[in-house]
C-alpha atoms as a PDB file:
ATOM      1  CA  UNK A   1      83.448  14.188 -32.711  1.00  0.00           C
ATOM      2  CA  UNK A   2      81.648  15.625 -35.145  1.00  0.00           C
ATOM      3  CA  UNK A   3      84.351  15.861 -37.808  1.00  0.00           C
ATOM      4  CA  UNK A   4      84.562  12.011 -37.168  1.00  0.00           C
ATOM      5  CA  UNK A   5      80.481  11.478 -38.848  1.00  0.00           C
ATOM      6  CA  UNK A   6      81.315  10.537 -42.212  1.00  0.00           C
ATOM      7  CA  UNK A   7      84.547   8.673 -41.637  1.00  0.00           C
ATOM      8  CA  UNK A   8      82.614   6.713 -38.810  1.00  0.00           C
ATOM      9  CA  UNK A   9      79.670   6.222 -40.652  1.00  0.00           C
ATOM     10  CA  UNK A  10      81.878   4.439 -43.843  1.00  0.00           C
ATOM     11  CA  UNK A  11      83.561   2.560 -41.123  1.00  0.00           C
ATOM     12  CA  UNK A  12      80.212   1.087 -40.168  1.00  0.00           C
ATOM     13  CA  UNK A  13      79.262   0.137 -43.915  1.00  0.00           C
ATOM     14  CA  UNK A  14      82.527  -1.518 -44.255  1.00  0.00           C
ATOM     15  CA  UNK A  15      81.902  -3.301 -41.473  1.00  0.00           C
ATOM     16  CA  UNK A  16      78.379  -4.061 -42.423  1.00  0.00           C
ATOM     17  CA  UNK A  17      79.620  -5.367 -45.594  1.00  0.00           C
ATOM     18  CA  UNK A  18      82.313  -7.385 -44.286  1.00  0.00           C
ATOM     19  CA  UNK A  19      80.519  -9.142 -42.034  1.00  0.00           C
ATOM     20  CA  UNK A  20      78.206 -10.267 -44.565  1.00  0.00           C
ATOM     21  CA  UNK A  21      80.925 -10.998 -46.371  1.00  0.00           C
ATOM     22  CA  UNK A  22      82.213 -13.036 -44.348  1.00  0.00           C
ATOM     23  CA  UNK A  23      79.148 -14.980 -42.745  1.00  0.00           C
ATOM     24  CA  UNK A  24      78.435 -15.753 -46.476  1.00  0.00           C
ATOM     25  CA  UNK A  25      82.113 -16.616 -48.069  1.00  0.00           C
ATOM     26  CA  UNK A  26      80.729 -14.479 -50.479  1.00  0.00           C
ATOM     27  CA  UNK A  27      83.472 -12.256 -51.939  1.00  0.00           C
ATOM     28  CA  UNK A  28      87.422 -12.230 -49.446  1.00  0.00           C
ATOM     29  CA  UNK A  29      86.216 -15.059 -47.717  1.00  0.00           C
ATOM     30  CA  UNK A  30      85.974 -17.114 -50.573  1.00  0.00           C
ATOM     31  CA  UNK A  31      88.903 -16.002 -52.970  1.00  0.00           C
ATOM     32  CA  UNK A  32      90.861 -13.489 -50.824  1.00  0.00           C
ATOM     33  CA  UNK A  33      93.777 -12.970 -53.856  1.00  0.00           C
ATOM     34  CA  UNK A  34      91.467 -12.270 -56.535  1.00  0.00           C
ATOM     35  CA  UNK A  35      89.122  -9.998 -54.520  1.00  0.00           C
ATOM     36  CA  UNK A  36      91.891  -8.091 -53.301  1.00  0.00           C
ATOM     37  CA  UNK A  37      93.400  -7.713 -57.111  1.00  0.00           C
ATOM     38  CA  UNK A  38      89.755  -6.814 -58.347  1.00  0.00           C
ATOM     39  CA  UNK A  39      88.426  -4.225 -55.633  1.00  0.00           C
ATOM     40  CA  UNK A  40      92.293  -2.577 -55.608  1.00  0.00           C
ATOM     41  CA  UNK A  41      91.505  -1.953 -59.843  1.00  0.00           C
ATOM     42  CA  UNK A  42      88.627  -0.898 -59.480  1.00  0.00           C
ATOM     43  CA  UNK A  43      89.421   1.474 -56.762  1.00  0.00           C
ATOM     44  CA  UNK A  44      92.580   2.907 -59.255  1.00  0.00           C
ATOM     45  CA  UNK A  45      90.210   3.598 -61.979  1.00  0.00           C
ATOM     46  CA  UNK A  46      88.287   5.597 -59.550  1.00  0.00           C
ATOM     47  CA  UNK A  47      90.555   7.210 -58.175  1.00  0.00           C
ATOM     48  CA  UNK A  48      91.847   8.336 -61.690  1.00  0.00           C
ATOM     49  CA  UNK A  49      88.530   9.689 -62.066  1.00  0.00           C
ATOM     50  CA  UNK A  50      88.164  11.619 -59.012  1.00  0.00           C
ATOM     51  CA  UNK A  51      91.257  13.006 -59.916  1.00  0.00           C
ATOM     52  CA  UNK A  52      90.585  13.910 -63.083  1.00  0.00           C
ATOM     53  CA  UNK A  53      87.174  15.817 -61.679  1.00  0.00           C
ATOM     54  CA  UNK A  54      89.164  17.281 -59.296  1.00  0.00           C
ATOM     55  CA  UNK A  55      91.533  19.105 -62.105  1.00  0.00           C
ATOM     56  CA  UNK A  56      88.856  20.032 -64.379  1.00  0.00           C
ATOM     57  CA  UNK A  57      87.069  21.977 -61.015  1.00  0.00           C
ATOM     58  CA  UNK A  58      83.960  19.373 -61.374  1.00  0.00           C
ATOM     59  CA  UNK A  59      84.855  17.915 -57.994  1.00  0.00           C
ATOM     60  CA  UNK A  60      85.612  20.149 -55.043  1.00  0.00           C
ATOM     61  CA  UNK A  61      85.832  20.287 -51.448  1.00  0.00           C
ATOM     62  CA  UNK A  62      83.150  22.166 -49.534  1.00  0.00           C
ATOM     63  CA  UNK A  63      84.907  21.606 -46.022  1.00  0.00           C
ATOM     64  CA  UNK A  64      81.970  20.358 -44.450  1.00  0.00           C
ATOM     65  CA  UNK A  65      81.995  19.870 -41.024  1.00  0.00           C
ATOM     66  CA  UNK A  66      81.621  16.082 -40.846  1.00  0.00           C
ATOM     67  CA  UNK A  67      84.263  15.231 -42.742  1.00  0.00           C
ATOM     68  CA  UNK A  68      88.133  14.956 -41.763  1.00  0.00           C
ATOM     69  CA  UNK A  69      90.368  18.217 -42.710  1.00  0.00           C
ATOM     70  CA  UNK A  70      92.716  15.798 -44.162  1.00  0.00           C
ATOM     71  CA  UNK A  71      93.394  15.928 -47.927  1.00  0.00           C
ATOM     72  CA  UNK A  72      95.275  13.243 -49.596  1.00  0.00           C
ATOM     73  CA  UNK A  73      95.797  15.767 -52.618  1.00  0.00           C
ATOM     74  CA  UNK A  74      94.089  18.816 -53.317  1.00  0.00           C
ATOM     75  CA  UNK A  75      90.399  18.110 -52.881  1.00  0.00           C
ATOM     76  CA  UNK A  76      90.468  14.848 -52.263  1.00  0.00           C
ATOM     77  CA  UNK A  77      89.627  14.014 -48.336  1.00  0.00           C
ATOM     78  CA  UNK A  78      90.898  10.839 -46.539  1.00  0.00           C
ATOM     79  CA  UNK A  79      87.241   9.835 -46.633  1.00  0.00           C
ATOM     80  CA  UNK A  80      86.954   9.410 -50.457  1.00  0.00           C
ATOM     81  CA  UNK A  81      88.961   6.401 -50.412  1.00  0.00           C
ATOM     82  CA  UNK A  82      86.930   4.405 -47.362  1.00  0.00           C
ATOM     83  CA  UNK A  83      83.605   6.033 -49.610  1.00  0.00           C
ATOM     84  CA  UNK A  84      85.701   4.205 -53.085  1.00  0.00           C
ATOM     85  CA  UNK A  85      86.237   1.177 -51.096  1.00  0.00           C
ATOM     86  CA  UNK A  86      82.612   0.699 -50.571  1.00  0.00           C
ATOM     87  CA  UNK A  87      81.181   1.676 -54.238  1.00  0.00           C
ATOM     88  CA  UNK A  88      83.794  -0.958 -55.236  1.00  0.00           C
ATOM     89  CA  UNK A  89      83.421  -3.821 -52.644  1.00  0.00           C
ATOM     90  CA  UNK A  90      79.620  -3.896 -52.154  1.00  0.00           C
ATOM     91  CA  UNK A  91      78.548  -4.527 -55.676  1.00  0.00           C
ATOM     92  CA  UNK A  92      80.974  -7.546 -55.442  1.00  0.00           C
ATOM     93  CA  UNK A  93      79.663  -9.208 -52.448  1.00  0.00           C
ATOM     94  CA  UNK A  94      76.010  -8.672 -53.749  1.00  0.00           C
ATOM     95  CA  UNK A  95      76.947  -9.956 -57.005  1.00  0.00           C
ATOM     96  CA  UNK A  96      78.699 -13.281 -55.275  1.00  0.00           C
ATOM     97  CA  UNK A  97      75.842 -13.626 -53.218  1.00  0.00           C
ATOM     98  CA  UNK A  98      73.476 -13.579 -55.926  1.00  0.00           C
ATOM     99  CA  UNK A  99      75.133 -15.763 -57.933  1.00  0.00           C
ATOM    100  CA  UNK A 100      75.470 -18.539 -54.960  1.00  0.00           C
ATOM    101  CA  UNK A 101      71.786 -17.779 -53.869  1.00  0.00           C
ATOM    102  CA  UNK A 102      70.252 -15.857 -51.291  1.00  0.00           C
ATOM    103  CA  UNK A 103      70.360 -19.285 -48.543  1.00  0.00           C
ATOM    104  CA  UNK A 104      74.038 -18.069 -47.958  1.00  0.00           C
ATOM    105  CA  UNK A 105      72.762 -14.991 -46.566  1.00  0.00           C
ATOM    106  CA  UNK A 106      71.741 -14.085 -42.726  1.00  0.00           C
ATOM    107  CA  UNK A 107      68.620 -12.864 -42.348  1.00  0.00           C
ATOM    108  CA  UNK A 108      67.090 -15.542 -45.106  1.00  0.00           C
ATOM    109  CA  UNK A 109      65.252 -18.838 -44.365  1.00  0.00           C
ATOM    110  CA  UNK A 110      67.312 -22.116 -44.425  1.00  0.00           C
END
């Protein structure tokens, strides 16, 4: 189980987020295409980067013992992409909610 911690722990962020998300029509709730198109190349250019890290030995794998032991290329764990999805999603929804105003949001006032 303890192999699971980081994977879980993502898995409760992303569910954090889209639950917010989707109380709030703030980001896939309101425009699923274009949020799907935007997080998706954002997530590429990311991923480009962690690659290139990777190659020029600035990232590495310390093979913690949280984390998965499954690599979707050399030093680059499973987790990295729930962990992209986040850095990528997040800054959306917070920027839609802003935009609309905090009212749209849960634990605010009506």
């Amino acid at each position: 189980m303890l192999k699971w911690s980081y994977a879980l722990g993502l898995l409760f962020a992303i569910s954090g987020i889209l639950l917010l998300d989707w109380h709030g029509k703030l980001a896939f709730w309101h425009d699923k295409k274009r949020t799907i198109l935007t997080v998706l190349s954002a997530m590429v250019v990311f991923i480009l980067w962690d690659l290139l890290g990777i190659h020029f030995n600035i990232f590495f794998n310390d093979n913690s013992p949280y984390t998965l032991s499954i690599m979707l290329a050399p030093n680059f764990p499973v987790e990295e992409l729930l962990f992209l999805f986040i850095i990528c999603y997040m800054p959306l929804a917070i920027y839609r909610g802003v935009q609309r105003g905090y009212h749209h949001l849960p634990f605010t006032k009506r």
